[in-house]
PDB file of N, CA and C in Angstrom:
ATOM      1  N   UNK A   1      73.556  71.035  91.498  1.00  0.00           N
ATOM      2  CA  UNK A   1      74.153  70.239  90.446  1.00  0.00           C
ATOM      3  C   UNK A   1      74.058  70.965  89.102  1.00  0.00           C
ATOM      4  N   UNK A   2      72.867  71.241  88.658  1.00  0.00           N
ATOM      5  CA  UNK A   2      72.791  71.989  87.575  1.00  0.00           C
ATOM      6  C   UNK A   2      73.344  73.427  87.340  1.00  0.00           C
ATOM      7  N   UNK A   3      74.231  73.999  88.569  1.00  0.00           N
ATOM      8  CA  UNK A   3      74.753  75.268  88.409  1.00  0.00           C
ATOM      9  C   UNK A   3      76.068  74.858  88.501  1.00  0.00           C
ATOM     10  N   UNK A   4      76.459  73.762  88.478  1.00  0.00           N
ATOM     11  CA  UNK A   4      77.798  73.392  89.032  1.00  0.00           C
ATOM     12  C   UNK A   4      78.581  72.896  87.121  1.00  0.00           C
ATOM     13  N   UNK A   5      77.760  72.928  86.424  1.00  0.00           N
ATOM     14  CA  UNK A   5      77.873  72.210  84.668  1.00  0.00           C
ATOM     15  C   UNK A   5      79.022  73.579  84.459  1.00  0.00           C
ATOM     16  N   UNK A   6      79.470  73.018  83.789  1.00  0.00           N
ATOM     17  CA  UNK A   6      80.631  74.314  83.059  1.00  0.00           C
ATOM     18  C   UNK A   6      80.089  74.974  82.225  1.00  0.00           C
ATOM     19  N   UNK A   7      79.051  74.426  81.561  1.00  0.00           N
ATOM     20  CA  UNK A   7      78.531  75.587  80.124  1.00  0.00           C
ATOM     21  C   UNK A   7      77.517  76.347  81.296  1.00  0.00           C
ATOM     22  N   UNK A   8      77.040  76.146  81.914  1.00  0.00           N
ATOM     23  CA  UNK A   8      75.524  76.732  82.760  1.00  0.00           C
ATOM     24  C   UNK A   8      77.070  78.208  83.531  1.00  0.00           C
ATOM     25  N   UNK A   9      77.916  77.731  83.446  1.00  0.00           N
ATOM     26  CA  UNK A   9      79.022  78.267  84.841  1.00  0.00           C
ATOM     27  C   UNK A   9      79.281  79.274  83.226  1.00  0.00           C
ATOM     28  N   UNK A  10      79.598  78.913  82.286  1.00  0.00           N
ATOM     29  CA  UNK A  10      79.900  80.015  80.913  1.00  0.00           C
ATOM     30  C   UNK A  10      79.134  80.759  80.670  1.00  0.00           C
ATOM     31  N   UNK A  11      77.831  80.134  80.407  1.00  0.00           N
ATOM     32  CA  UNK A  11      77.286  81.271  80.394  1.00  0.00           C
ATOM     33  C   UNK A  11      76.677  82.237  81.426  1.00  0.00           C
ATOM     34  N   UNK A  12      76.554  81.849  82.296  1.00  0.00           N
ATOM     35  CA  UNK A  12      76.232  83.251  83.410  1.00  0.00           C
ATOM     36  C   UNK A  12      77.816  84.200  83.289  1.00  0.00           C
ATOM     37  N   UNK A  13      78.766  83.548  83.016  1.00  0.00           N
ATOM     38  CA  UNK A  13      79.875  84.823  83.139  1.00  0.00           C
ATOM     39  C   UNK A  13      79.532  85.394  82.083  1.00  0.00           C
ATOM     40  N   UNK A  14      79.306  85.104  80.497  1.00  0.00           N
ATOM     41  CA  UNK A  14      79.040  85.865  79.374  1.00  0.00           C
ATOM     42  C   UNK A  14      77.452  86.638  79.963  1.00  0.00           C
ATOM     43  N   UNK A  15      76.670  86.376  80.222  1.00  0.00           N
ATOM     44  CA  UNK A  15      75.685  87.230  81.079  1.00  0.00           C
ATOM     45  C   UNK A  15      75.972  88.560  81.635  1.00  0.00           C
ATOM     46  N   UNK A  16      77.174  87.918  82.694  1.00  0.00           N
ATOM     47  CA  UNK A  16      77.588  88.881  83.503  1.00  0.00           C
ATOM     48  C   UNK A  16      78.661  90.153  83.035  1.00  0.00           C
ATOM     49  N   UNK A  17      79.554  89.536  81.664  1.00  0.00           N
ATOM     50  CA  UNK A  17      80.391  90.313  80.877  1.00  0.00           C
ATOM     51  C   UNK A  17      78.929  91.484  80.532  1.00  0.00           C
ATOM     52  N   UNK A  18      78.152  90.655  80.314  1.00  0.00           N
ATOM     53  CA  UNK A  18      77.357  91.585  79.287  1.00  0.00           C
ATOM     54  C   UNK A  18      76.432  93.032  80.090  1.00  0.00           C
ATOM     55  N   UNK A  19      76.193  92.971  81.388  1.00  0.00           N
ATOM     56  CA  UNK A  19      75.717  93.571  82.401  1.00  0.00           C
ATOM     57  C   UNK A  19      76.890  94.441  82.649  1.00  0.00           C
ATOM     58  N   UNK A  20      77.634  94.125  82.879  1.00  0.00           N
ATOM     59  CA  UNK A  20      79.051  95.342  82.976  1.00  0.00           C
ATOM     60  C   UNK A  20      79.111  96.303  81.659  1.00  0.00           C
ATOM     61  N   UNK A  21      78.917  95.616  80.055  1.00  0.00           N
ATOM     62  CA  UNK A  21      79.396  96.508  79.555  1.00  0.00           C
ATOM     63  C   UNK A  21      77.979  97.411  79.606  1.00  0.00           C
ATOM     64  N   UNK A  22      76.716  96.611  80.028  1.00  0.00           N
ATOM     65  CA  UNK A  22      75.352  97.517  79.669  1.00  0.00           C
ATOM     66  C   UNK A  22      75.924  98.541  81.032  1.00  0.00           C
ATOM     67  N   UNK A  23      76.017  98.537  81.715  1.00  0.00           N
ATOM     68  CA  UNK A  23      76.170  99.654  83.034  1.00  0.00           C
ATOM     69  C   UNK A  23      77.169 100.774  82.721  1.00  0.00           C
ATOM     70  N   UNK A  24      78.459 100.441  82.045  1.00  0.00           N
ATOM     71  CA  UNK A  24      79.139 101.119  80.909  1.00  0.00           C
ATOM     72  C   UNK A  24      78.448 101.824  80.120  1.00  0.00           C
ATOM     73  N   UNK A  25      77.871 101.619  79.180  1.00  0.00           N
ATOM     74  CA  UNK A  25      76.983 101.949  78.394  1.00  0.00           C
ATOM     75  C   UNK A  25      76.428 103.070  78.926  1.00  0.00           C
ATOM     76  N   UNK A  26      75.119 102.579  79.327  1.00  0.00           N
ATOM     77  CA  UNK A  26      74.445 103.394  80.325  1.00  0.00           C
ATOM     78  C   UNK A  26      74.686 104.720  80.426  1.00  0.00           C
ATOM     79  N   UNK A  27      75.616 104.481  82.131  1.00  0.00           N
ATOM     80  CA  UNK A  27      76.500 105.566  82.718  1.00  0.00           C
ATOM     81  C   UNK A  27      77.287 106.542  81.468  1.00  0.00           C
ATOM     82  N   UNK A  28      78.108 106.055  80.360  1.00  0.00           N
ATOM     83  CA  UNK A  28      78.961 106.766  79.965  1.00  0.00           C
ATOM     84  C   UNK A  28      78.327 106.798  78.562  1.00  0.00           C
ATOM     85  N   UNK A  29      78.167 106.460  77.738  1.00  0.00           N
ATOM     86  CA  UNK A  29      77.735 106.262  76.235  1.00  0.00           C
ATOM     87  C   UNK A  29      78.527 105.027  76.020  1.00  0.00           C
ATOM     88  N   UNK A  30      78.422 105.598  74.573  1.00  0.00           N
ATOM     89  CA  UNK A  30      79.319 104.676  73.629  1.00  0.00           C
ATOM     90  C   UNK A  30      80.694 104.475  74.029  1.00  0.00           C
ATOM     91  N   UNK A  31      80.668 102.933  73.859  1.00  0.00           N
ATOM     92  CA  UNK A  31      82.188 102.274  74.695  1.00  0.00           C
ATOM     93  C   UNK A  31      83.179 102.207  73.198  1.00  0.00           C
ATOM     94  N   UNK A  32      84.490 102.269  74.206  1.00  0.00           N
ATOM     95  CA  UNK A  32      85.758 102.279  72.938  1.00  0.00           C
ATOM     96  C   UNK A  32      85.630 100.569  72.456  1.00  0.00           C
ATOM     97  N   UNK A  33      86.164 100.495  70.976  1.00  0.00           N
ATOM     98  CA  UNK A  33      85.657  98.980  70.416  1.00  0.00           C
ATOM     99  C   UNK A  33      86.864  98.240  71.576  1.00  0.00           C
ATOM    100  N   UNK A  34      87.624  98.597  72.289  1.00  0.00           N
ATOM    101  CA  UNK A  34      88.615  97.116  72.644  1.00  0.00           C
ATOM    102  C   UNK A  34      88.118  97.383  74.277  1.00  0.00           C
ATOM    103  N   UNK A  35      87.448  98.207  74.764  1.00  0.00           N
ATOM    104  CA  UNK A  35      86.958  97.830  76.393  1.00  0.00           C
ATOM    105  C   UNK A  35      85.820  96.457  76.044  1.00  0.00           C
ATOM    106  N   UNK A  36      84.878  96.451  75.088  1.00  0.00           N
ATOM    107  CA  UNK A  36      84.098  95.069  75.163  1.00  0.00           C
ATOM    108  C   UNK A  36      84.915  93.779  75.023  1.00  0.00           C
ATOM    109  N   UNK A  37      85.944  93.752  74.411  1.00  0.00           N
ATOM    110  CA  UNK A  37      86.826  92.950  73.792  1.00  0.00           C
ATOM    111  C   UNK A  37      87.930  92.440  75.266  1.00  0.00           C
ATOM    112  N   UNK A  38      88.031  93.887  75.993  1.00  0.00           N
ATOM    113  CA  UNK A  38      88.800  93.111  76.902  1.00  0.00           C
ATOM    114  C   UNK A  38      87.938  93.021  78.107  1.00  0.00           C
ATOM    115  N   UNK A  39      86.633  92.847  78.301  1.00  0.00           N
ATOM    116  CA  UNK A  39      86.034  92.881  79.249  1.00  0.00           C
ATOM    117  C   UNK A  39      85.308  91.101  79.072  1.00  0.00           C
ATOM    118  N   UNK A  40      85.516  90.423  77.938  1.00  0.00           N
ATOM    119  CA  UNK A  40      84.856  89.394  77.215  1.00  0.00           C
ATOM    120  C   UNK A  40      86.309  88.313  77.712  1.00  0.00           C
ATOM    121  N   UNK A  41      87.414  89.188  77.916  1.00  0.00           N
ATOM    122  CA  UNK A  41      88.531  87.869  78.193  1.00  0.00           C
ATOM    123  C   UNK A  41      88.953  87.390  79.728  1.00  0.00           C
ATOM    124  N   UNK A  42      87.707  88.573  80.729  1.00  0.00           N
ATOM    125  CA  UNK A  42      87.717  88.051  81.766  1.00  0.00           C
ATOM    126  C   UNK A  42      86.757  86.508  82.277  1.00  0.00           C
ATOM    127  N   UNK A  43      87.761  85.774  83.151  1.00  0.00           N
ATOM    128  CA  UNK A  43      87.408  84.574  83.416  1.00  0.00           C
ATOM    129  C   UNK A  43      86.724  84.434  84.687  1.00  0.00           C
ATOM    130  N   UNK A  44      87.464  84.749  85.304  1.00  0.00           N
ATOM    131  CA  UNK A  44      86.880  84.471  86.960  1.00  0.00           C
ATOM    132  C   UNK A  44      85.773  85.167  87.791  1.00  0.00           C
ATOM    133  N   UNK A  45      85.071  83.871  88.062  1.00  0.00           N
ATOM    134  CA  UNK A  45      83.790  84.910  88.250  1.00  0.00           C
ATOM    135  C   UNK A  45      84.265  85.831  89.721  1.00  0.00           C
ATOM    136  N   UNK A  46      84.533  86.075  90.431  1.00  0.00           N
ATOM    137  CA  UNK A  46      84.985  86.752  91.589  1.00  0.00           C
ATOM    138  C   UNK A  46      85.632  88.324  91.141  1.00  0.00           C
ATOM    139  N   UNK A  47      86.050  87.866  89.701  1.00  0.00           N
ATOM    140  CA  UNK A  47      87.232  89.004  89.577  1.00  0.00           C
ATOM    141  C   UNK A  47      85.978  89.851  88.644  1.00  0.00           C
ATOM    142  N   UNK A  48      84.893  89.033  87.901  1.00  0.00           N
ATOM    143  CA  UNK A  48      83.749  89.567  87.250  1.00  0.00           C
ATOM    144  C   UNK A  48      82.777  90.328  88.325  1.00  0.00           C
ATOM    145  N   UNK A  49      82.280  89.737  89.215  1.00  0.00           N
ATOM    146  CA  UNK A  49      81.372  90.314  90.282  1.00  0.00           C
ATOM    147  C   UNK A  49      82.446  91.690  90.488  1.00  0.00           C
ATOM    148  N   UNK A  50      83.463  92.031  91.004  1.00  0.00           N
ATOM    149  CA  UNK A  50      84.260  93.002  91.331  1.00  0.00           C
ATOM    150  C   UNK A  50      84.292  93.990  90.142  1.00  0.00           C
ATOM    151  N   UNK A  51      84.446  93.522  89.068  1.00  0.00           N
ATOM    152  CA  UNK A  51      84.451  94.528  88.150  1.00  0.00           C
ATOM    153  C   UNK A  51      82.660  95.123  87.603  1.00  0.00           C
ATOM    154  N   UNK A  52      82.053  94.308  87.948  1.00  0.00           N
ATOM    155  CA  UNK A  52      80.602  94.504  88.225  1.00  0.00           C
ATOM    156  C   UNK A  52      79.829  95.878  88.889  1.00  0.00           C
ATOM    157  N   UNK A  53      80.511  94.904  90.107  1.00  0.00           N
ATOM    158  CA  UNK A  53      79.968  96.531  90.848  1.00  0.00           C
ATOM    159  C   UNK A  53      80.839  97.785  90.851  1.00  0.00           C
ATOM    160  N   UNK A  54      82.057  97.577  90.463  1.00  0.00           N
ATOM    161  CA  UNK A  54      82.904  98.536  90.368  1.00  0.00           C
ATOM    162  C   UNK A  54      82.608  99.533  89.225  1.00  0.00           C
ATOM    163  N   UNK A  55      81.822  98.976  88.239  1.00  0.00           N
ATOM    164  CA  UNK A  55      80.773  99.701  87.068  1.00  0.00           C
ATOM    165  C   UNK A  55      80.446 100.467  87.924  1.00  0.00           C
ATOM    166  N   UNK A  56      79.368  99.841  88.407  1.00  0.00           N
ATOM    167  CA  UNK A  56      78.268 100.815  89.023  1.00  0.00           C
ATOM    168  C   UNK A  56      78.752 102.237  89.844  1.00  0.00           C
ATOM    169  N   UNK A  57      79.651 102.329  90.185  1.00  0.00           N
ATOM    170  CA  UNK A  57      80.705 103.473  91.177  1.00  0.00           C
ATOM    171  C   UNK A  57      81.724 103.803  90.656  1.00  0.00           C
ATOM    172  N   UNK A  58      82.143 103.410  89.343  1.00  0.00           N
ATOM    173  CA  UNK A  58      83.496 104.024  88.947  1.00  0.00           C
ATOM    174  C   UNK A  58      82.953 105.748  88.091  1.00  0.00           C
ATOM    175  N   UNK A  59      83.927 106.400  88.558  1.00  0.00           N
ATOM    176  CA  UNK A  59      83.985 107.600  88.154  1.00  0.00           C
ATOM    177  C   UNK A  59      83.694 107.901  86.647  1.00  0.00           C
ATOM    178  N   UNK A  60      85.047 107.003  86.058  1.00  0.00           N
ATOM    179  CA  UNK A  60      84.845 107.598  84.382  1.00  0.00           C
ATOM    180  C   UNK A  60      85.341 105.813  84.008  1.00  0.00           C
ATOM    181  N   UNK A  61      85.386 106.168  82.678  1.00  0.00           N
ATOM    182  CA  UNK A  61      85.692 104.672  81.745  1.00  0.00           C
ATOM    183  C   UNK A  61      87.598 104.518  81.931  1.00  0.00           C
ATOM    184  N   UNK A  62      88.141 105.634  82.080  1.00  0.00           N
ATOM    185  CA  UNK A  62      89.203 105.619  82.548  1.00  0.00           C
ATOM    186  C   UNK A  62      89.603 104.784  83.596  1.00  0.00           C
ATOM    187  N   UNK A  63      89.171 105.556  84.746  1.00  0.00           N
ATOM    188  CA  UNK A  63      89.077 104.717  86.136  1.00  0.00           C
ATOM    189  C   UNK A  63      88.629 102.766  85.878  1.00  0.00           C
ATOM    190  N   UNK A  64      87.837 102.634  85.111  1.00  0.00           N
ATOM    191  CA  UNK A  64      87.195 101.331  84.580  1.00  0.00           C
ATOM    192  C   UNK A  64      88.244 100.480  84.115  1.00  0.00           C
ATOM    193  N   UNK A  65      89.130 101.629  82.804  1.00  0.00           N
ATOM    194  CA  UNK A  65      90.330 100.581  82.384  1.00  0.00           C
ATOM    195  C   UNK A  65      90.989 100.385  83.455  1.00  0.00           C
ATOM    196  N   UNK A  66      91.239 101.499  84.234  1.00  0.00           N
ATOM    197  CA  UNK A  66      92.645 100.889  85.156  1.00  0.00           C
ATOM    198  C   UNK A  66      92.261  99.957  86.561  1.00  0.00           C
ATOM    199  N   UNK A  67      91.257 100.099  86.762  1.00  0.00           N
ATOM    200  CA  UNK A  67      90.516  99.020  87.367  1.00  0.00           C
ATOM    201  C   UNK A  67      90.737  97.521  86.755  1.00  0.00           C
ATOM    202  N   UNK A  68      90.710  97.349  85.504  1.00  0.00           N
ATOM    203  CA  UNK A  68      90.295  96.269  84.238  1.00  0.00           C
ATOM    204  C   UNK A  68      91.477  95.350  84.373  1.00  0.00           C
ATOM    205  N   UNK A  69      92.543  96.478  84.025  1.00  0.00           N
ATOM    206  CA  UNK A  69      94.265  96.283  83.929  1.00  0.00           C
ATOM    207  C   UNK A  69      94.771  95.940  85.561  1.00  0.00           C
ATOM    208  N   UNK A  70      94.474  95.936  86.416  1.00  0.00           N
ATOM    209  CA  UNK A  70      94.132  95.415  88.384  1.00  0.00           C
ATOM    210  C   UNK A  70      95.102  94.403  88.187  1.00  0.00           C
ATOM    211  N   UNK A  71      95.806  94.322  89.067  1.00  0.00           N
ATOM    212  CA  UNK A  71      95.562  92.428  89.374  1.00  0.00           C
ATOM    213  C   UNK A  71      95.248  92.207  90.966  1.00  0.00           C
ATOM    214  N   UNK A  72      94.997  93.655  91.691  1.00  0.00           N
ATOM    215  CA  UNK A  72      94.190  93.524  93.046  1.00  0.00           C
ATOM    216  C   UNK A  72      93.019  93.418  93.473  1.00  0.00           C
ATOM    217  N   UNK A  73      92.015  93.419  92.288  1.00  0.00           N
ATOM    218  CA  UNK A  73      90.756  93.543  92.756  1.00  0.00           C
ATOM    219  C   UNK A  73      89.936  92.250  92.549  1.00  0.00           C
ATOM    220  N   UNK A  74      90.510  91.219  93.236  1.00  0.00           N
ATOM    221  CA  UNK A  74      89.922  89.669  93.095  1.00  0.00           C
ATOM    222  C   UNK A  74      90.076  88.911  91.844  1.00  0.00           C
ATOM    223  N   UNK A  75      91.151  88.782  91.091  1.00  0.00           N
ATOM    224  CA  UNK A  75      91.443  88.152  90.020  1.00  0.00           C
ATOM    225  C   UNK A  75      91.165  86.578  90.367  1.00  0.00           C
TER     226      UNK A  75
END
């Protein structure tokens, strides 16, 4: 019940935005100012978990945008 609340359901995705861009980070350095910006307007958590781990294994930040820009990888 208590994971099922919409703000409890908001914020784990802003959590989870935020774990993608740290793995970004990380891996590559300093991120361009509009990858946080468009990584903050994803909604769905399915299409978030995917872009998640897809951090963790994507090649370059390149590969990341065009991953980002998808509409196949669980939107």
């Amino acid at each position: 019940m208590f994971l099922e609340s919409p703000l409890i359901k908001e914020l784990l995705k802003k959590r989870q935005r935020g774990y993608i861009l740290r793995v970004l980070t990380l891996r590559f350095g300093e991120l361009p100012a509009d990858l946080a910006s468009l990584v903050d307007k994803i909604k769905g958590k399915r299409r978030l978990d995917n872009l998640f781990e897809y951090s963790i294994i994507c090649p370059n930040l390149e590969a990341f945008r065009t991953r980002l820009f998808s509409r196949t990888n669980g939107s």
